[in-house]
Structures are given as structure tokens and as C-alpha cells.
PDB file of N, CA and C in Angstrom:
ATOM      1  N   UNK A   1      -6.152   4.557   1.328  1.00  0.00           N
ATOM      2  CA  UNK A   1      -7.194   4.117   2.235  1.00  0.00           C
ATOM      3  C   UNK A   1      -8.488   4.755   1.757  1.00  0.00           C
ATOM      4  N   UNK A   2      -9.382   3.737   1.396  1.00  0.00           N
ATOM      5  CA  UNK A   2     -10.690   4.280   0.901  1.00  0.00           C
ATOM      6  C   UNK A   2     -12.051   3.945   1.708  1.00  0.00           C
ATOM      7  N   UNK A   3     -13.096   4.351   1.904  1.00  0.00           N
ATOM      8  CA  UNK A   3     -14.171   3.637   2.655  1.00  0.00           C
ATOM      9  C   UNK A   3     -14.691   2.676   1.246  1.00  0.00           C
ATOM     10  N   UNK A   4     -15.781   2.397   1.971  1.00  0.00           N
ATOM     11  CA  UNK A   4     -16.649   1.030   1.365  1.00  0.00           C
ATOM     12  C   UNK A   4     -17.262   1.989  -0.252  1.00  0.00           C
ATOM     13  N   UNK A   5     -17.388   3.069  -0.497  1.00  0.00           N
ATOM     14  CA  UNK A   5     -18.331   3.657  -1.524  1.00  0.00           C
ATOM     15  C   UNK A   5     -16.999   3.928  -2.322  1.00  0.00           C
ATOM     16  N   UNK A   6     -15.963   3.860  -1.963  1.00  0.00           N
ATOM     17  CA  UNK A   6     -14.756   4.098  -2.785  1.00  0.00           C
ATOM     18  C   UNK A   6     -14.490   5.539  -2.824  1.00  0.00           C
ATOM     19  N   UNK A   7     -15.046   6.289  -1.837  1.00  0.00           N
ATOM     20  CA  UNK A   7     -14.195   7.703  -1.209  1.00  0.00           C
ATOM     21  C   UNK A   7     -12.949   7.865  -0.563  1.00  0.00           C
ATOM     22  N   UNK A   8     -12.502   8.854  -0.886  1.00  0.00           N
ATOM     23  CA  UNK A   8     -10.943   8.416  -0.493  1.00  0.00           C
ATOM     24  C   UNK A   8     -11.034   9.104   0.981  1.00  0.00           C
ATOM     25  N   UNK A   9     -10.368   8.327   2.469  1.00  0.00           N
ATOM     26  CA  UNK A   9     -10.002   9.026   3.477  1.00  0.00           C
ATOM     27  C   UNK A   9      -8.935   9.160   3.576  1.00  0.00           C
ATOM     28  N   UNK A  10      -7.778   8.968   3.322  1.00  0.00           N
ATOM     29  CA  UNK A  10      -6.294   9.382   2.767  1.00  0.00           C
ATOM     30  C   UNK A  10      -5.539   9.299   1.691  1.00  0.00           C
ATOM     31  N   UNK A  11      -5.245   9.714   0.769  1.00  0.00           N
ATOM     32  CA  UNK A  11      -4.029   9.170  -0.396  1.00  0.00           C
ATOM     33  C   UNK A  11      -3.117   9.776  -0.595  1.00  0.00           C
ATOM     34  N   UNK A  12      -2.393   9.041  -0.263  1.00  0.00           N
ATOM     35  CA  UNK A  12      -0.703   9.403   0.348  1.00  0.00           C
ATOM     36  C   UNK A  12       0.785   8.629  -1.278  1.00  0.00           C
ATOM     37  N   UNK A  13       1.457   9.475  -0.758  1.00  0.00           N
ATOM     38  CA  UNK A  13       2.693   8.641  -1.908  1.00  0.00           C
ATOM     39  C   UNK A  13       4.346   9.381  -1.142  1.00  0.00           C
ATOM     40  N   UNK A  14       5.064   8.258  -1.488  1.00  0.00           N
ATOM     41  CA  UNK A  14       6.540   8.268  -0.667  1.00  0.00           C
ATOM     42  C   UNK A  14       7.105  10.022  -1.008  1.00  0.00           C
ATOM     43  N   UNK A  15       6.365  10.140  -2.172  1.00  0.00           N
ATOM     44  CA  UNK A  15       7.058  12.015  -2.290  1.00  0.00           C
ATOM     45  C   UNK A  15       6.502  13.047  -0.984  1.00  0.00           C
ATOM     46  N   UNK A  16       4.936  12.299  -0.552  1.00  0.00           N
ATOM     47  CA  UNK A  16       4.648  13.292   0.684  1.00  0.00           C
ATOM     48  C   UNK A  16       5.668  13.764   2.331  1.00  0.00           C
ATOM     49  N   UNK A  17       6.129  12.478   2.010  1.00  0.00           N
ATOM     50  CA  UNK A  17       6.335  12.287   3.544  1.00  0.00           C
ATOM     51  C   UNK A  17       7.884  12.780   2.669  1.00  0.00           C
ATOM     52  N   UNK A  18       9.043  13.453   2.366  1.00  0.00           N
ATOM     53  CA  UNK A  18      10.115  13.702   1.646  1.00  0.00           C
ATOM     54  C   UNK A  18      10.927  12.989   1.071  1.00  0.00           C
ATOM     55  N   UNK A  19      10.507  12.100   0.189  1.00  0.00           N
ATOM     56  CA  UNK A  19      10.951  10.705  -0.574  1.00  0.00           C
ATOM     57  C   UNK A  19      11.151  11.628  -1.866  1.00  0.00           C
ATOM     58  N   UNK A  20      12.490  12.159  -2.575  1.00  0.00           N
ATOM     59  CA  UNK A  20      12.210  12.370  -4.063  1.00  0.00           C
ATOM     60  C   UNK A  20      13.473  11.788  -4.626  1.00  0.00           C
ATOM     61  N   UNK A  21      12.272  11.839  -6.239  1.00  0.00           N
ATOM     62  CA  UNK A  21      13.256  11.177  -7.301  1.00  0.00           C
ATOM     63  C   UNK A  21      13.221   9.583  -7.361  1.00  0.00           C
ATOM     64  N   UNK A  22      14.534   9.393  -7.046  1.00  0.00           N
ATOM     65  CA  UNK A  22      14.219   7.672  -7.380  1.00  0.00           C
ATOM     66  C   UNK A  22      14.539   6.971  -5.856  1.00  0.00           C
ATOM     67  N   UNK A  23      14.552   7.974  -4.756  1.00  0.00           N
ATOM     68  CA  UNK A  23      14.574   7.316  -3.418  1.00  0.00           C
ATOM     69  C   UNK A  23      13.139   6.742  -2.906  1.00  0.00           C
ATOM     70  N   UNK A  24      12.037   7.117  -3.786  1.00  0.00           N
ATOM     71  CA  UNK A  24      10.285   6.688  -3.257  1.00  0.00           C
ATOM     72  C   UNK A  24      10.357   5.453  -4.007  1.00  0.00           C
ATOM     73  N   UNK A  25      11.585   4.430  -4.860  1.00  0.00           N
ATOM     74  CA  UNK A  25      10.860   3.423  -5.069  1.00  0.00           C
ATOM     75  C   UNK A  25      11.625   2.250  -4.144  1.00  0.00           C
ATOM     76  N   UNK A  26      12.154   2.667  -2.869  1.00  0.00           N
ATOM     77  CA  UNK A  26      12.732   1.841  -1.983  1.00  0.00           C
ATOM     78  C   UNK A  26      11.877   1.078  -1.298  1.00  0.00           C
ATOM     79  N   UNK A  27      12.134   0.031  -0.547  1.00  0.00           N
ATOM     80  CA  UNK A  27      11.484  -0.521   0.574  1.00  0.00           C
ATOM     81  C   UNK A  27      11.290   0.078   1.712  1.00  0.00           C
ATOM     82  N   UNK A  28      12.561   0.928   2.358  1.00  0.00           N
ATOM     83  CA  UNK A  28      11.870   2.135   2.979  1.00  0.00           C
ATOM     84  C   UNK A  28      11.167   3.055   3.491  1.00  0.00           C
ATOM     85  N   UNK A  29      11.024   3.863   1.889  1.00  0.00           N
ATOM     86  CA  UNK A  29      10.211   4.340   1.568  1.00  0.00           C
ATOM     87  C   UNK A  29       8.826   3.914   1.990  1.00  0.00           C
ATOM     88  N   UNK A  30       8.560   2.512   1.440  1.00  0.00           N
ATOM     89  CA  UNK A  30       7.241   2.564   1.244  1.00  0.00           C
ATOM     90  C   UNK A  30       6.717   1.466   2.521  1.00  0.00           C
ATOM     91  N   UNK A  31       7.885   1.174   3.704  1.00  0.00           N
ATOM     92  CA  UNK A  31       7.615   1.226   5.189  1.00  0.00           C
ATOM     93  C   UNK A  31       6.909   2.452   5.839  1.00  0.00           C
ATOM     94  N   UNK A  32       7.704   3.420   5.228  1.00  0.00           N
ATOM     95  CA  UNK A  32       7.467   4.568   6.559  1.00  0.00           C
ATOM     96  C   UNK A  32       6.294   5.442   5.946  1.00  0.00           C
ATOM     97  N   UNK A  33       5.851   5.072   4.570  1.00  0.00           N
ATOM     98  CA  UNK A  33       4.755   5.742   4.106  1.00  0.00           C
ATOM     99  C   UNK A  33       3.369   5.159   4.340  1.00  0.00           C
ATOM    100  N   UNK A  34       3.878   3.890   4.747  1.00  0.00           N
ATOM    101  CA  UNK A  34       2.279   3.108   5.639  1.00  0.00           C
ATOM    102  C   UNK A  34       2.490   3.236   7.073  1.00  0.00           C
ATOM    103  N   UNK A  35       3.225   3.357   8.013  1.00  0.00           N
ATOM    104  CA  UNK A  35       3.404   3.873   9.250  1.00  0.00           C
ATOM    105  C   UNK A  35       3.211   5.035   9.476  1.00  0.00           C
ATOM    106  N   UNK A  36       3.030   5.914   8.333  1.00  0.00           N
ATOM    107  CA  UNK A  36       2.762   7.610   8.496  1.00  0.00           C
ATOM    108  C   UNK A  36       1.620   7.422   8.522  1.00  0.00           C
ATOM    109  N   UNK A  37       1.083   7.036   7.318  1.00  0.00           N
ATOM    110  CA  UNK A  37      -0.658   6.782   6.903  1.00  0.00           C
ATOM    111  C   UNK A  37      -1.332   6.335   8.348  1.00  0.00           C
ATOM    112  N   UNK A  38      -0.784   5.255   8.750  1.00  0.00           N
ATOM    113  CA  UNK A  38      -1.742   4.246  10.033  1.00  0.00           C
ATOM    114  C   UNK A  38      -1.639   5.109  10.793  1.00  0.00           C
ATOM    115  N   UNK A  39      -0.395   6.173  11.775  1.00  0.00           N
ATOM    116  CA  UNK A  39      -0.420   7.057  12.396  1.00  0.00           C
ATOM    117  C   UNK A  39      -1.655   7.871  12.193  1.00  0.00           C
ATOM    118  N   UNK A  40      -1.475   8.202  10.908  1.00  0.00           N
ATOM    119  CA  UNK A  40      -2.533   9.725  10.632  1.00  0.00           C
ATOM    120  C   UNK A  40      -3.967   9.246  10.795  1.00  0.00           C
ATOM    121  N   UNK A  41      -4.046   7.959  10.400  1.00  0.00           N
ATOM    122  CA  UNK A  41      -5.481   7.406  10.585  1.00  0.00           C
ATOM    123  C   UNK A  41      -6.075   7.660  12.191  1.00  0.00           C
ATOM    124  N   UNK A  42      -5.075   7.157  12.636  1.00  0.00           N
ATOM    125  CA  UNK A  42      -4.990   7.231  14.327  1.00  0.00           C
ATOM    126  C   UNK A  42      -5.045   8.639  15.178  1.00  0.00           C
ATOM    127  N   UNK A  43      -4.774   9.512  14.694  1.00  0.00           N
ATOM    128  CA  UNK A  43      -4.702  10.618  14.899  1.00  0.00           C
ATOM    129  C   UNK A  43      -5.825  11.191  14.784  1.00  0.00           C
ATOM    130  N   UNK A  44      -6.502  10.980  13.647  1.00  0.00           N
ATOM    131  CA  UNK A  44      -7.700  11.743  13.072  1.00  0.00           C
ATOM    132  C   UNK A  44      -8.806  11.228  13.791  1.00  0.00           C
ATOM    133  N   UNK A  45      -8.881  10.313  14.356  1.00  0.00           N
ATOM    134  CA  UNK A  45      -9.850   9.124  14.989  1.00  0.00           C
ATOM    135  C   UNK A  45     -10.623   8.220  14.081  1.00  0.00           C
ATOM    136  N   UNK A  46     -10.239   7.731  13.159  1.00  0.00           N
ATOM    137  CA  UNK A  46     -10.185   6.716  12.298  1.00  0.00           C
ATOM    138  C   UNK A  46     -10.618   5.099  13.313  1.00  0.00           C
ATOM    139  N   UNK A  47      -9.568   5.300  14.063  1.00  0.00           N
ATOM    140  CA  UNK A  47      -9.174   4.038  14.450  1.00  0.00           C
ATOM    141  C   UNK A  47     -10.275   3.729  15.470  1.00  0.00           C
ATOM    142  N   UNK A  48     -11.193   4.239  16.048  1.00  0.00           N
ATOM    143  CA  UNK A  48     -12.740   4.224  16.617  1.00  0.00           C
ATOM    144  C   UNK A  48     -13.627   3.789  15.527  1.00  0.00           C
ATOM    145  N   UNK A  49     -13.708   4.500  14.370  1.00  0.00           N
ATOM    146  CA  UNK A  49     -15.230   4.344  13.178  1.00  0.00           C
ATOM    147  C   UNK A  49     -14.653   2.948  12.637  1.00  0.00           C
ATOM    148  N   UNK A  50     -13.174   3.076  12.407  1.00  0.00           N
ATOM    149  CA  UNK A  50     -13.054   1.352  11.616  1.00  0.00           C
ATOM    150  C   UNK A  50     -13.311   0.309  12.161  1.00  0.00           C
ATOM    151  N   UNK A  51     -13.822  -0.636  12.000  1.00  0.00           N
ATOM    152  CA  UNK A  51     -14.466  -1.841  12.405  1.00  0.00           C
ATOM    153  C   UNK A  51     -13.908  -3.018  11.691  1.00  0.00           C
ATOM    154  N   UNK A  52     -13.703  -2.804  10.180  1.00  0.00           N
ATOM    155  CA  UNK A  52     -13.079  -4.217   9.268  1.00  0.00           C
ATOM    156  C   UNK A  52     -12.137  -2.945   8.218  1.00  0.00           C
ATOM    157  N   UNK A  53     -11.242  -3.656   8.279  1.00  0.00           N
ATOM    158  CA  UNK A  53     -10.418  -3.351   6.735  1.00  0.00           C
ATOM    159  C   UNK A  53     -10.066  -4.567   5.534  1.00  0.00           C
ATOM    160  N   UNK A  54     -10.680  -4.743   4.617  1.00  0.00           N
ATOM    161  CA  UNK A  54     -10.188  -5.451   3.687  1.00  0.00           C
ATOM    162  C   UNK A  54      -8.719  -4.863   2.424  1.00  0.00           C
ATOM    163  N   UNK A  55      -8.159  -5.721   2.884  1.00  0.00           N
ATOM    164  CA  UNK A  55      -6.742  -4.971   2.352  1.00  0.00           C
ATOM    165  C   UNK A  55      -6.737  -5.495   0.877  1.00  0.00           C
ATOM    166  N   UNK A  56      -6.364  -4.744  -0.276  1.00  0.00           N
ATOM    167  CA  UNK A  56      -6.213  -4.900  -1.825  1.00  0.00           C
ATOM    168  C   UNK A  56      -5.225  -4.672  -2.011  1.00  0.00           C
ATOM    169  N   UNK A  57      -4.402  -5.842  -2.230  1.00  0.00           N
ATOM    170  CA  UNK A  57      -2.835  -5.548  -2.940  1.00  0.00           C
ATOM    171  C   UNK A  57      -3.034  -5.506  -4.185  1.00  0.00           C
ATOM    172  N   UNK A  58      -2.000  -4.292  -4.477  1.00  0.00           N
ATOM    173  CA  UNK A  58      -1.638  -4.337  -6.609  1.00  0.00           C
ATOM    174  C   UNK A  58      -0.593  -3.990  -7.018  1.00  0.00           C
ATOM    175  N   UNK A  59      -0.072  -4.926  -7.882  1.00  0.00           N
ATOM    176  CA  UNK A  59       1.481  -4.943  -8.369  1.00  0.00           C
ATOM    177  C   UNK A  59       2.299  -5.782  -7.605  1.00  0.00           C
ATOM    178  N   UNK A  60       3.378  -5.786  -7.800  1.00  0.00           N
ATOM    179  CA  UNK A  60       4.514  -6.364  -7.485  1.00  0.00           C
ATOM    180  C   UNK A  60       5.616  -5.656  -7.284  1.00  0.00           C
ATOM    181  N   UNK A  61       6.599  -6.231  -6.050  1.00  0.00           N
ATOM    182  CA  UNK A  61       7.851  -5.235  -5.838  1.00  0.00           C
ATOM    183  C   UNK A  61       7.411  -4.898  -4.278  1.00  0.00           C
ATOM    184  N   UNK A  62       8.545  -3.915  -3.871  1.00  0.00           N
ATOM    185  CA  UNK A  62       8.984  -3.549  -2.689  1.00  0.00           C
ATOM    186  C   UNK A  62       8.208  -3.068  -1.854  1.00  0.00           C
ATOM    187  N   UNK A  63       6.815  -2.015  -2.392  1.00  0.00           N
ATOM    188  CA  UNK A  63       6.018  -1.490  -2.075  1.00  0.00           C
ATOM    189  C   UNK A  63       5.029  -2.353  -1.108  1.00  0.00           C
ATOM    190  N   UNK A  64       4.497  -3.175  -1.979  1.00  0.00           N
ATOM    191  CA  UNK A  64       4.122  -4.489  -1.355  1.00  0.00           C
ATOM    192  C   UNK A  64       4.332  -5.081  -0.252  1.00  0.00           C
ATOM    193  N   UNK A  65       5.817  -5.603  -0.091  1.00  0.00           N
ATOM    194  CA  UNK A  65       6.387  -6.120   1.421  1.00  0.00           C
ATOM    195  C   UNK A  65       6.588  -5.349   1.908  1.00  0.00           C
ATOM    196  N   UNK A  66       6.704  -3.954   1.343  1.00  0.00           N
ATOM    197  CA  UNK A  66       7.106  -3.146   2.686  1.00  0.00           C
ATOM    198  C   UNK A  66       5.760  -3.011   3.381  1.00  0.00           C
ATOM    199  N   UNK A  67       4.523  -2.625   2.918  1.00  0.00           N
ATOM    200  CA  UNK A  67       3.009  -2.048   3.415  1.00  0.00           C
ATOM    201  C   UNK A  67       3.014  -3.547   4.604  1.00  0.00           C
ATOM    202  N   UNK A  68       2.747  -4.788   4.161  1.00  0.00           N
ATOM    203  CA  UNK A  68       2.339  -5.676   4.444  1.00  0.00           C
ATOM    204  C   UNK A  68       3.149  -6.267   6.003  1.00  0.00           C
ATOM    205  N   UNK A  69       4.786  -6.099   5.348  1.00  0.00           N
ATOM    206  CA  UNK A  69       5.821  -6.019   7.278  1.00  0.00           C
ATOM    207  C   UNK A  69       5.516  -5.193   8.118  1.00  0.00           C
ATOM    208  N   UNK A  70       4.816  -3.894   7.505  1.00  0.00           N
ATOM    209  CA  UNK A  70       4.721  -2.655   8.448  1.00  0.00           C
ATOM    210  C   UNK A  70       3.154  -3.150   9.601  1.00  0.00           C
ATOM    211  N   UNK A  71       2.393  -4.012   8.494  1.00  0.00           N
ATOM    212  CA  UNK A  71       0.925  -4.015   9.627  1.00  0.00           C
ATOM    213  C   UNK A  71       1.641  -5.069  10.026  1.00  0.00           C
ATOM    214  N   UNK A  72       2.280  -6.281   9.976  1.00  0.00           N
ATOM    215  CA  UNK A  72       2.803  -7.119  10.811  1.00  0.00           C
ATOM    216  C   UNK A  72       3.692  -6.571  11.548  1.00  0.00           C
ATOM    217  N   UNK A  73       4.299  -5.584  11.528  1.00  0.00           N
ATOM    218  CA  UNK A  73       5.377  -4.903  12.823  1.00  0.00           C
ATOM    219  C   UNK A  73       4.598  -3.968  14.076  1.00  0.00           C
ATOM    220  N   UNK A  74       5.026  -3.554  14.936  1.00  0.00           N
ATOM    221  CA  UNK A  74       4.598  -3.168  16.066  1.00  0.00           C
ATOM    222  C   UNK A  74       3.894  -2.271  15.964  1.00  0.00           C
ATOM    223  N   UNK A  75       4.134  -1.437  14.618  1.00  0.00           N
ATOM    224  CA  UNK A  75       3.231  -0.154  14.101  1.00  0.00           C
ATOM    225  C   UNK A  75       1.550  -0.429  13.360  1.00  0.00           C
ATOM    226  N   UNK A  76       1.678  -1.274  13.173  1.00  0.00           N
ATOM    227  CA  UNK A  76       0.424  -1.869  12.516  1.00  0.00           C
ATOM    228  C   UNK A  76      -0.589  -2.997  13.090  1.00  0.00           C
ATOM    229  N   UNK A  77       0.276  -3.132  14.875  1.00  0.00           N
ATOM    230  CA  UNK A  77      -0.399  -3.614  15.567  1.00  0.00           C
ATOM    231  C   UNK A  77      -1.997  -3.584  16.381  1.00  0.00           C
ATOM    232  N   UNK A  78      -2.371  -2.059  15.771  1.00  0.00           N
ATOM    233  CA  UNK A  78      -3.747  -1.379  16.222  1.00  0.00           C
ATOM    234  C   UNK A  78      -4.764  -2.067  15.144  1.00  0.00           C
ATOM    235  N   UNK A  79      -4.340  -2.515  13.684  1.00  0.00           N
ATOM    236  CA  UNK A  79      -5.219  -2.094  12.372  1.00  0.00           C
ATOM    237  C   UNK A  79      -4.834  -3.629  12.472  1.00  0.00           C
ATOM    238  N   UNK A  80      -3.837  -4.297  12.554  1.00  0.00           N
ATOM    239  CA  UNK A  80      -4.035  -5.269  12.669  1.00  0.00           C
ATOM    240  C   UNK A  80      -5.357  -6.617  12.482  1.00  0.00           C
ATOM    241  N   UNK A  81      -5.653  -6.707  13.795  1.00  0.00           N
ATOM    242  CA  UNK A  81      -6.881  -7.137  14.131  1.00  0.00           C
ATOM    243  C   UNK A  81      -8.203  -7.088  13.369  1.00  0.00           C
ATOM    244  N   UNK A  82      -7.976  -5.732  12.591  1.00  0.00           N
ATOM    245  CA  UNK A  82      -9.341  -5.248  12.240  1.00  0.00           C
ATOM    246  C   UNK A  82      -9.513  -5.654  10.616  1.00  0.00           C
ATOM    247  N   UNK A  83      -8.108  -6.523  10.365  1.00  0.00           N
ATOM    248  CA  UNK A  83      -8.300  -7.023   8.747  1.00  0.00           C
ATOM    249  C   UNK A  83      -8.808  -8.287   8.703  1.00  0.00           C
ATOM    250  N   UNK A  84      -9.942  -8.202   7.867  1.00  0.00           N
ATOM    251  CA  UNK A  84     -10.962  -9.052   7.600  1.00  0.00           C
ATOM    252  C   UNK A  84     -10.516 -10.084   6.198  1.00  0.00           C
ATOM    253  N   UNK A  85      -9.926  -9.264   5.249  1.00  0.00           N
ATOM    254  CA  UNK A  85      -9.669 -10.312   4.252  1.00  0.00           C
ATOM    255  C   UNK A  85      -8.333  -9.838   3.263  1.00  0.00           C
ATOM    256  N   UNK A  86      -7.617 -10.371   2.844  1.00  0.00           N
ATOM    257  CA  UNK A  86      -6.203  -9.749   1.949  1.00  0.00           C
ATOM    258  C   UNK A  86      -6.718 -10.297   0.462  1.00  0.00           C
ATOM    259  N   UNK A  87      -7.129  -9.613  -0.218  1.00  0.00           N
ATOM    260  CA  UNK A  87      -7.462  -9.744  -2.023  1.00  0.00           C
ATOM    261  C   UNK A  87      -5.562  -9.260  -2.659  1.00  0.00           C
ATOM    262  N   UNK A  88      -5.656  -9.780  -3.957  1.00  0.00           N
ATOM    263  CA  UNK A  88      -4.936  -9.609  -4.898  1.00  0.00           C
ATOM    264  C   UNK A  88      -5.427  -9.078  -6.299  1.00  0.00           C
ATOM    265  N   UNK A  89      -5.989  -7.941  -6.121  1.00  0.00           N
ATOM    266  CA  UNK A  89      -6.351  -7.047  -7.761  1.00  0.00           C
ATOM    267  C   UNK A  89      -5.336  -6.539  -8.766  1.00  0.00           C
ATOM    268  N   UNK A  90      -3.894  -7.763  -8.406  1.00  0.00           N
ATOM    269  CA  UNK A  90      -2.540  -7.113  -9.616  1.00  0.00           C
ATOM    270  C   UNK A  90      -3.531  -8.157 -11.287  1.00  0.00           C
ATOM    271  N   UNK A  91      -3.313  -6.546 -12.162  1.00  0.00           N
ATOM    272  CA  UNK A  91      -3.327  -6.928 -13.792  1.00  0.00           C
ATOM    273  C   UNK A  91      -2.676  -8.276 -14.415  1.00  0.00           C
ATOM    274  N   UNK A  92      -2.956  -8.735 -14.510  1.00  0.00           N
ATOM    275  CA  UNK A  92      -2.124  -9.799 -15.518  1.00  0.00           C
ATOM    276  C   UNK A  92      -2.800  -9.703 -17.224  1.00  0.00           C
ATOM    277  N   UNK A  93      -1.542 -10.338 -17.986  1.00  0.00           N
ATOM    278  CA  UNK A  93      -1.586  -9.949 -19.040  1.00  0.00           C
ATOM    279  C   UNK A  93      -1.904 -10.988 -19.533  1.00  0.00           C
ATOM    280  N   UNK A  94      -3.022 -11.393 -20.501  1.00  0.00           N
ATOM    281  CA  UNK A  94      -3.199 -13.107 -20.981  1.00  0.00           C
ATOM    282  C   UNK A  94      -2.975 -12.764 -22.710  1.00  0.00           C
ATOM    283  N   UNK A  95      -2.109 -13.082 -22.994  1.00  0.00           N
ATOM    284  CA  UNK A  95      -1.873 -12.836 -24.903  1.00  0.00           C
ATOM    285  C   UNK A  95      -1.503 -11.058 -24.767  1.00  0.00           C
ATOM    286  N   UNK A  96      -2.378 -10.469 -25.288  1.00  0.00           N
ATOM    287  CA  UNK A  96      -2.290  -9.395 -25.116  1.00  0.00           C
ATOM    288  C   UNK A  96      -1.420  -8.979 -26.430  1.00  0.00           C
ATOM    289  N   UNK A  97      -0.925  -7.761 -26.982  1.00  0.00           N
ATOM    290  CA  UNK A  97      -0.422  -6.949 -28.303  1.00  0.00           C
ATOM    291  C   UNK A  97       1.267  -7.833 -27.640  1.00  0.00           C
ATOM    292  N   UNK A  98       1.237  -8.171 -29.327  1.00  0.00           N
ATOM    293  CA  UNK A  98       3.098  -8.765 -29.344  1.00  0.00           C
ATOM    294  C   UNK A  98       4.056  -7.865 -28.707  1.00  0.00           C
ATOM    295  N   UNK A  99       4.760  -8.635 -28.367  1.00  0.00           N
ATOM    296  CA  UNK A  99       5.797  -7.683 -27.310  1.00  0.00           C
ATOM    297  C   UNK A  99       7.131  -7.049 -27.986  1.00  0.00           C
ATOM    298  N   UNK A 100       7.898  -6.737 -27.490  1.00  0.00           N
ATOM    299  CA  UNK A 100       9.257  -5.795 -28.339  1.00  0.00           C
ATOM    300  C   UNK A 100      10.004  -7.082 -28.290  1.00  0.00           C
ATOM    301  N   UNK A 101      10.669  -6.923 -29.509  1.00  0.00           N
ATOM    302  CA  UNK A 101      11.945  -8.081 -29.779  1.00  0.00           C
ATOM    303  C   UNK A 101      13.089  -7.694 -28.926  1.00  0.00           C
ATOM    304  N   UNK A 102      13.437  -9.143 -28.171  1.00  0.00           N
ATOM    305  CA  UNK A 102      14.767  -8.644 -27.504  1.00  0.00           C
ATOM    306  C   UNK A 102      16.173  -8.129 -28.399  1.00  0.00           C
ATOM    307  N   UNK A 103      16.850  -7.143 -27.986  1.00  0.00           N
ATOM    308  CA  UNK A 103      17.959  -6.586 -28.132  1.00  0.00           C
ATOM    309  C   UNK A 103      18.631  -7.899 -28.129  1.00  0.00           C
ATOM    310  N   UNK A 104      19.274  -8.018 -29.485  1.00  0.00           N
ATOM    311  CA  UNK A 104      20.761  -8.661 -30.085  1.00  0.00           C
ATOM    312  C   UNK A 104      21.606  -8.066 -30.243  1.00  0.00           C
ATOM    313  N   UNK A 105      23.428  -8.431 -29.426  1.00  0.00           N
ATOM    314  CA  UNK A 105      24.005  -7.425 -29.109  1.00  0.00           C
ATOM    315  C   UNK A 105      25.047  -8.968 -30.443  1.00  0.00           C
TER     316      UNK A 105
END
């Protein structure tokens, strides 16, 4: 979660909240690490100064649906409202350096 100048007001990852090893790349995981975040926002009084959130997804995978079910579930019902627009800033690769030859078994 960043403001508009690209300062950070939280940055969080599934190892904070006690996710280790290869349990932080669950769906889970990365539910209860945006339900912690929106909490803490809420806590801090965040949830008064915010007015719009424009949400930036990047990448692909679990992380993703999980962030995105969590503001559609009952927990993300406050921040909800206050999203103004959903962008997609995932990399894509156009040509780019030749790739590895597949393994012939």
C-alpha cells in the first residue's frame, strides 16, 4: 500500500504475519496477508484519510485471487467502496533473449 507520490504506508509479505519457507506461496497465505494489511490500515486510521484506492495488480498466480476475494469478502468490505479503478502492470515478454531448449528425455 503506497500513497499517490509512491511512499510506502505499509509493506507487508506472507513471512510477516508467520508464513515460512514454501507455506507464503499459498492462497492462504496471501488471504490473510491482505486481511492483516486492511486491518492494520484500519487500525492506524487510514481508513478516515483514504478517499480513492486505485488497485495495481502484478503477476500471476494465487497471490492475486487471494488479495482480490479478500476485498470482495466481508473483510474488505470497508476499502471496498473506496476503489476507484483495478489496472494490470504484469510484465509481458514480446521476443525477448531465446529461451532454454526443452529437456529430451
Amino acid at each position: 500500500m503506497s500513497k499517490p507520490d509512491r511512499g510506502a504506508i505499509v509493506s507487508m509479505s506472507c513471512g510477516n504475519i508467520g508464513f515460512k519457507k514454501s507455506r507464503r506461496k499459498h492462497f492462504d497465505a496471501a488471504y490473510q496477508l491482505t486481511a492483516y494489511v486492511l486491518e492494520r490500515l484500519r487500525f492506524a486510521g487510514w481508513d478516515k484519510k483514504i478517499n480513492r484506492i486505485e488497485l495495481v495488480l502484478r503477476g500471476f498466480g494465487q497471490g492475486r485471487d487471494a488479495g482480490v476475494k479478500c476485498l470482495m469478502s466481508p473483510e474488505g468490505a470497508m476499502w471496498r467502496q473506496k476503489v476507484v479503478r483495478v489496472a494490470d502492470s504484469t510484465r509481458l515478454k514480446f521476443g525477448g533473449s531465446r529461451s532454454k531448449n526443452p529437456r529430451r528425455l
